[in-house]
Protein backbone atom coordinates (compact mmCIF):
# COMPACT_ATOMS: atom_id res chain seq x y z
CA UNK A 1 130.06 105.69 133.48
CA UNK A 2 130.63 102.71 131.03
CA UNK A 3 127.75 101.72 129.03
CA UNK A 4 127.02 98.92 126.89
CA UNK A 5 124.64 98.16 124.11
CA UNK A 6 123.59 95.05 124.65
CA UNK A 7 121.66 92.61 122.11
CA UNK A 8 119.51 89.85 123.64
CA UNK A 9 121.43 86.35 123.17
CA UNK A 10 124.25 87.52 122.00
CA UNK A 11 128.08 88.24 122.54
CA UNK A 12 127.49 91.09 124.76
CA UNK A 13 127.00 88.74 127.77
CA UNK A 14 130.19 88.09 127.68
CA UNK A 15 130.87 91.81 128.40
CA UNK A 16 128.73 92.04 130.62
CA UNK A 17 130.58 89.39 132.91
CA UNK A 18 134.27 90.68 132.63
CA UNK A 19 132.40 93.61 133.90
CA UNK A 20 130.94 92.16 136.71
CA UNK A 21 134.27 90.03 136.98
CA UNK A 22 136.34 93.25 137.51
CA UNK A 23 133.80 94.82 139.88
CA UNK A 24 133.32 97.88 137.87
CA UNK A 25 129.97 99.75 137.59
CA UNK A 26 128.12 99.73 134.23
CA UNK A 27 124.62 100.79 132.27
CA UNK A 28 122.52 98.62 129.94
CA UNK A 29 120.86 99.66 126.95
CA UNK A 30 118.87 97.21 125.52
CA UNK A 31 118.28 95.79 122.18
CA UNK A 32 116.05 92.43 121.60
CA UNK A 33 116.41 90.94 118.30
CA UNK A 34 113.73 90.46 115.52
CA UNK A 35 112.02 87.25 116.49
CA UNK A 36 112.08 86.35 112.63
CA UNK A 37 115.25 86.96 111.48
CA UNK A 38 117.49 87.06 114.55
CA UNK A 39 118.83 89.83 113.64
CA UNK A 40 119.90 92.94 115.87
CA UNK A 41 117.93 96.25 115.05
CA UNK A 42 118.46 98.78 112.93
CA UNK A 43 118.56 101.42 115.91
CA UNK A 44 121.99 100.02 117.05
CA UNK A 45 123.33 101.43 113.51
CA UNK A 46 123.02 104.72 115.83
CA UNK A 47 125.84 103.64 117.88
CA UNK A 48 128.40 101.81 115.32
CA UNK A 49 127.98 102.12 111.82
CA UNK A 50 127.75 98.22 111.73
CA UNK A 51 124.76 97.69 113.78
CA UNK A 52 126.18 94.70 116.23
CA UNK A 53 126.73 94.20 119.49
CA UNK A 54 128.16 94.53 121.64
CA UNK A 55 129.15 98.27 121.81
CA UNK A 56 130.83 99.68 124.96
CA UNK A 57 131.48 103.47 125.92
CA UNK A 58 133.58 104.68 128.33
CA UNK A 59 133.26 108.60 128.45
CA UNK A 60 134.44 109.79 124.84
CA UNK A 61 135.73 106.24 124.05
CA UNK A 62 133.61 103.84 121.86
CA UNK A 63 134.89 100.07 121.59
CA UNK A 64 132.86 97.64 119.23
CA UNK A 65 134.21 93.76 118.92
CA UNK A 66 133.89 91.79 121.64
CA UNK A 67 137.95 90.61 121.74
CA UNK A 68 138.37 94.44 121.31
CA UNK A 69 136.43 95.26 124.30
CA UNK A 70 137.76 92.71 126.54
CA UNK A 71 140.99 93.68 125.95
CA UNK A 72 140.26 97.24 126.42
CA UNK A 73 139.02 96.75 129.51
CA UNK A 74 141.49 94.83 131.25
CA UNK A 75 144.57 97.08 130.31
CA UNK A 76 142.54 99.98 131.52
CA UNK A 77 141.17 98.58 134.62
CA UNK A 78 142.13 94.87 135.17
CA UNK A 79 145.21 96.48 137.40
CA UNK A 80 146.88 92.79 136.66
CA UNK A 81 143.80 91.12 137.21
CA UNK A 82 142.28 88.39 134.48
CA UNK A 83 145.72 87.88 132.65
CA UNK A 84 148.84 86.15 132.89
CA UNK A 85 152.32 87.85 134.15
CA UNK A 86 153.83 88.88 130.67
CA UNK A 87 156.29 87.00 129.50
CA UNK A 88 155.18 83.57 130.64
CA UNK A 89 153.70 80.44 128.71
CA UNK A 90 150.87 81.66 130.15
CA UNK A 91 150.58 85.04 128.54
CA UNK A 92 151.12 82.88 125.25
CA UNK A 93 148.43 80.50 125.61
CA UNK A 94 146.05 83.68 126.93
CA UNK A 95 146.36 86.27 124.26
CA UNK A 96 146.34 82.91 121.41
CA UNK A 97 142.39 81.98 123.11
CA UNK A 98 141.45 85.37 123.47
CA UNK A 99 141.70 85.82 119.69
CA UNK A 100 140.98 81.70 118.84
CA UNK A 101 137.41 82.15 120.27
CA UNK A 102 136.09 84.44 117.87
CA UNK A 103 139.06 83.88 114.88
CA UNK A 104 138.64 79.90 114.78
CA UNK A 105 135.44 78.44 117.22
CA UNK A 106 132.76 80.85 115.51
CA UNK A 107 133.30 80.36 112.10
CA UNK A 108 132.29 76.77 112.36
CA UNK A 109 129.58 77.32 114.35
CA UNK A 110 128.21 80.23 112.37
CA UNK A 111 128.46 78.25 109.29
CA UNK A 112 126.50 74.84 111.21
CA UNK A 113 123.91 77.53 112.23
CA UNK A 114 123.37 78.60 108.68
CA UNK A 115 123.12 75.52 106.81
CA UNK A 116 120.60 73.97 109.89
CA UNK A 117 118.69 76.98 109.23
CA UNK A 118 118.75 76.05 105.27
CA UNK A 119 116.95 72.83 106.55
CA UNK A 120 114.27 74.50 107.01
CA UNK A 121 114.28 77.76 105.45
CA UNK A 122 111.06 78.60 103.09
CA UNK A 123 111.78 78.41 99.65
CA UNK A 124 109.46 77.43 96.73
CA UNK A 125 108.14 73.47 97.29
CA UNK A 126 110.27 72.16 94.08
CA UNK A 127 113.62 73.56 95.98
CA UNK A 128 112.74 72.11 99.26
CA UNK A 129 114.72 68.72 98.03
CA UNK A 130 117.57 70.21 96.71
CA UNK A 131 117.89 73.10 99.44
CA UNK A 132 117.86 70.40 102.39
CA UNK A 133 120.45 68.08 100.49
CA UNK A 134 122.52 70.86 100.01
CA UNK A 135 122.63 71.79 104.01
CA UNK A 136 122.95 68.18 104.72
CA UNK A 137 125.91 67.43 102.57
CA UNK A 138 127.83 70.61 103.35
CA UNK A 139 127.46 69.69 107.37
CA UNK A 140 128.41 65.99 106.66
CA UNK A 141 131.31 66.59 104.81
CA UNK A 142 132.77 69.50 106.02
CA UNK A 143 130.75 71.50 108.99
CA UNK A 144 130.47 68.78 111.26
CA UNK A 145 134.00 67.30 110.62
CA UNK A 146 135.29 70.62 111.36
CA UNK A 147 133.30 71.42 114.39
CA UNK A 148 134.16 67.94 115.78
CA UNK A 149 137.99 68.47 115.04
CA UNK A 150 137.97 72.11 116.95
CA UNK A 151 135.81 70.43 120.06
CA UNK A 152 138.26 67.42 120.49
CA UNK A 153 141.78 70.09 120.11
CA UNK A 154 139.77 71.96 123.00
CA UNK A 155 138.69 69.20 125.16
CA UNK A 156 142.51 68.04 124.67
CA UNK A 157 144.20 71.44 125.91
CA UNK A 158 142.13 71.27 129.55
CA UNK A 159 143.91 68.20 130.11
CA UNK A 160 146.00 69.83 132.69
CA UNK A 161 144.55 72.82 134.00
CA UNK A 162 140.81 74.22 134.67
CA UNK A 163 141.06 77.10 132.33
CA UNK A 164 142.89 77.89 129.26
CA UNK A 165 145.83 79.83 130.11
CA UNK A 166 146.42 78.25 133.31
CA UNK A 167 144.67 77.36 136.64
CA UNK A 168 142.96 80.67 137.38
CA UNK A 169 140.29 82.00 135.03
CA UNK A 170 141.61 85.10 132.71
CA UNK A 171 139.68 86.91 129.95
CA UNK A 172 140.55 84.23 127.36
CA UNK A 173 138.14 81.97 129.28
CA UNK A 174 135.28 84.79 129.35
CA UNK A 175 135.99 85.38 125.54
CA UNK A 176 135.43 81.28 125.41
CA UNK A 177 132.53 81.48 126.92
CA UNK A 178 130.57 81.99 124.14
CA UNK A 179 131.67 79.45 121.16
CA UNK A 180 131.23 76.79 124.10
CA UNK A 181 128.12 77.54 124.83
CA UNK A 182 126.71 77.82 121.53
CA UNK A 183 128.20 74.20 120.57
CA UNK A 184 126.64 72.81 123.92
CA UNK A 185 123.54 74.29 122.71
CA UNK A 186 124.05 73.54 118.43
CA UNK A 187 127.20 71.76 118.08
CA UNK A 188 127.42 68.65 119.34
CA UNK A 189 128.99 69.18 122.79
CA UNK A 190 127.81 67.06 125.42
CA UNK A 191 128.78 64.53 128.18
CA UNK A 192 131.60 62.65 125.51
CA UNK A 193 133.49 66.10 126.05
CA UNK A 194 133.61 65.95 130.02
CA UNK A 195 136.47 68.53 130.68
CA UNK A 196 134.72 71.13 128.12
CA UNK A 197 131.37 70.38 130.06
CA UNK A 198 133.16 70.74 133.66
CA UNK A 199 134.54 74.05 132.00
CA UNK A 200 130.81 75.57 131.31
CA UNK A 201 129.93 73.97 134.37
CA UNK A 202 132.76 76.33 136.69
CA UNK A 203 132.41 79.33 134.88
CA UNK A 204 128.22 79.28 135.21
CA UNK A 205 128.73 79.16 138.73
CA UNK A 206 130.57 81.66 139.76
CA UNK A 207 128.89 84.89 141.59
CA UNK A 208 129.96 87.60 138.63
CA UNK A 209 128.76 85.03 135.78
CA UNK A 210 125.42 85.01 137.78
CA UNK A 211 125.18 88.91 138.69
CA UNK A 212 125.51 89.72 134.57
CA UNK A 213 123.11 86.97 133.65
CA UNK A 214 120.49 88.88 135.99
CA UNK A 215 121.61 92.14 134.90
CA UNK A 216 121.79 91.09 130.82
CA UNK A 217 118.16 89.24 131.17
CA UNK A 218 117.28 86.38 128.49
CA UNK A 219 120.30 84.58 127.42
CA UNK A 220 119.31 80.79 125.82
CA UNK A 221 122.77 79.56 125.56
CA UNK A 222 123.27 79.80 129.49
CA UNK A 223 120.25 77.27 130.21
């Protein structure tokens, strides 16, 4: 039986709906963050050395990285299902997103959530000035720039097809899932984006999406 340890609000949702996506049966064991620092706890250290999630195992195999585990899973079980033929511009486009999402999208977004956070961070009363001008200047001139660059180059390559590596949805689009959902909810993307938007829009409705959002419980970036 596959299992996966699976953090509240996190990556591991995304798991959760290739698995659903590829009709296999799975286990949940759950993890909710700290509600003051965000972070995952330290029981998950149990299963990878790292402490993250998502972790998936399959029998005596243990997969951590969410590109890693996608990709696992659909050359062991996808049967040709969730990927392009090999060998086409497809394949291309498909293996470049599945590795894009986490290698280009999150860094930006991980650095806007940090320096938000700095906003309002506690630190002593006569740093409070210099902390938030700090945060501000560093998104003006470079986070926001950035994130507004990588939003318009994805808005621009659905300008032909639903999905990113073609017209049916592969595991490049579930890997997607995630960056695009945290910049609709932190980022800046909204109605002035309308194929990104139509994007979340098709992939939030389909039946496997909503079977692993009941199965995976709270997840804020779905809403």
């Amino acid at each position: 039986m596959i299992v996966v340890h699976h953090l509240n609000n996190s990556r591991s949702q995304r798991v959760l709906w290739l698995l659903e996506e590829l009709g296999l049966p799975y286990e949940i064991v759950r993890y909710e963050r700290d509600p003051k620092t965000m972070l995952a706890p330290k029981a998950l250290r149990d299963v990878h050395p790292l402490g993250k999630s998502p972790v998936l195992v399959d029998g005596d195999v243990t997969v951590a990285e969410s590109g890693a585990i996608v990709e696992y899973l659909v050359d062991r079980y996808g049967e040709g299902r969730l990927r392009p033929a090999p060998g086409t511009p497809e394949a291309l486009r498909y293996r470049y997103f599945l590795h894009y999402a986490e290698g280009s999208a999150m860094p930006q977004l991980l650095l806007k959530l940090v320096f938000s956070r700095m906003e309002t961070a506690p630190v002593p009363f006569f740093a409070k000035p210099i902390a938030r001008m700090l945060a501000r200047g560093a998104q003006k001139t470079f986070v926001d720039p950035q994130l507004k660059l990588h939003l318009d180059y994805l808005e621009s390559q659905l300008a032909d097809t639903d999905y990113f590596a073609g017209d049916t949805l592969t595991a490049a689009d579930i890997q997607m899932s995630f960056p695009l959902e945290a910049a609709a909810s932190r980022a800046g993307l909204d109605a002035s984006r309308p194929r990104l938007k139509a994007f979340l829009a098709r992939i939030h409705a389909r039946p496997a999406y909503r079977a692993a959002l009941e199965r995976g419980g709270e997840y804020a970036l779905a809403r």
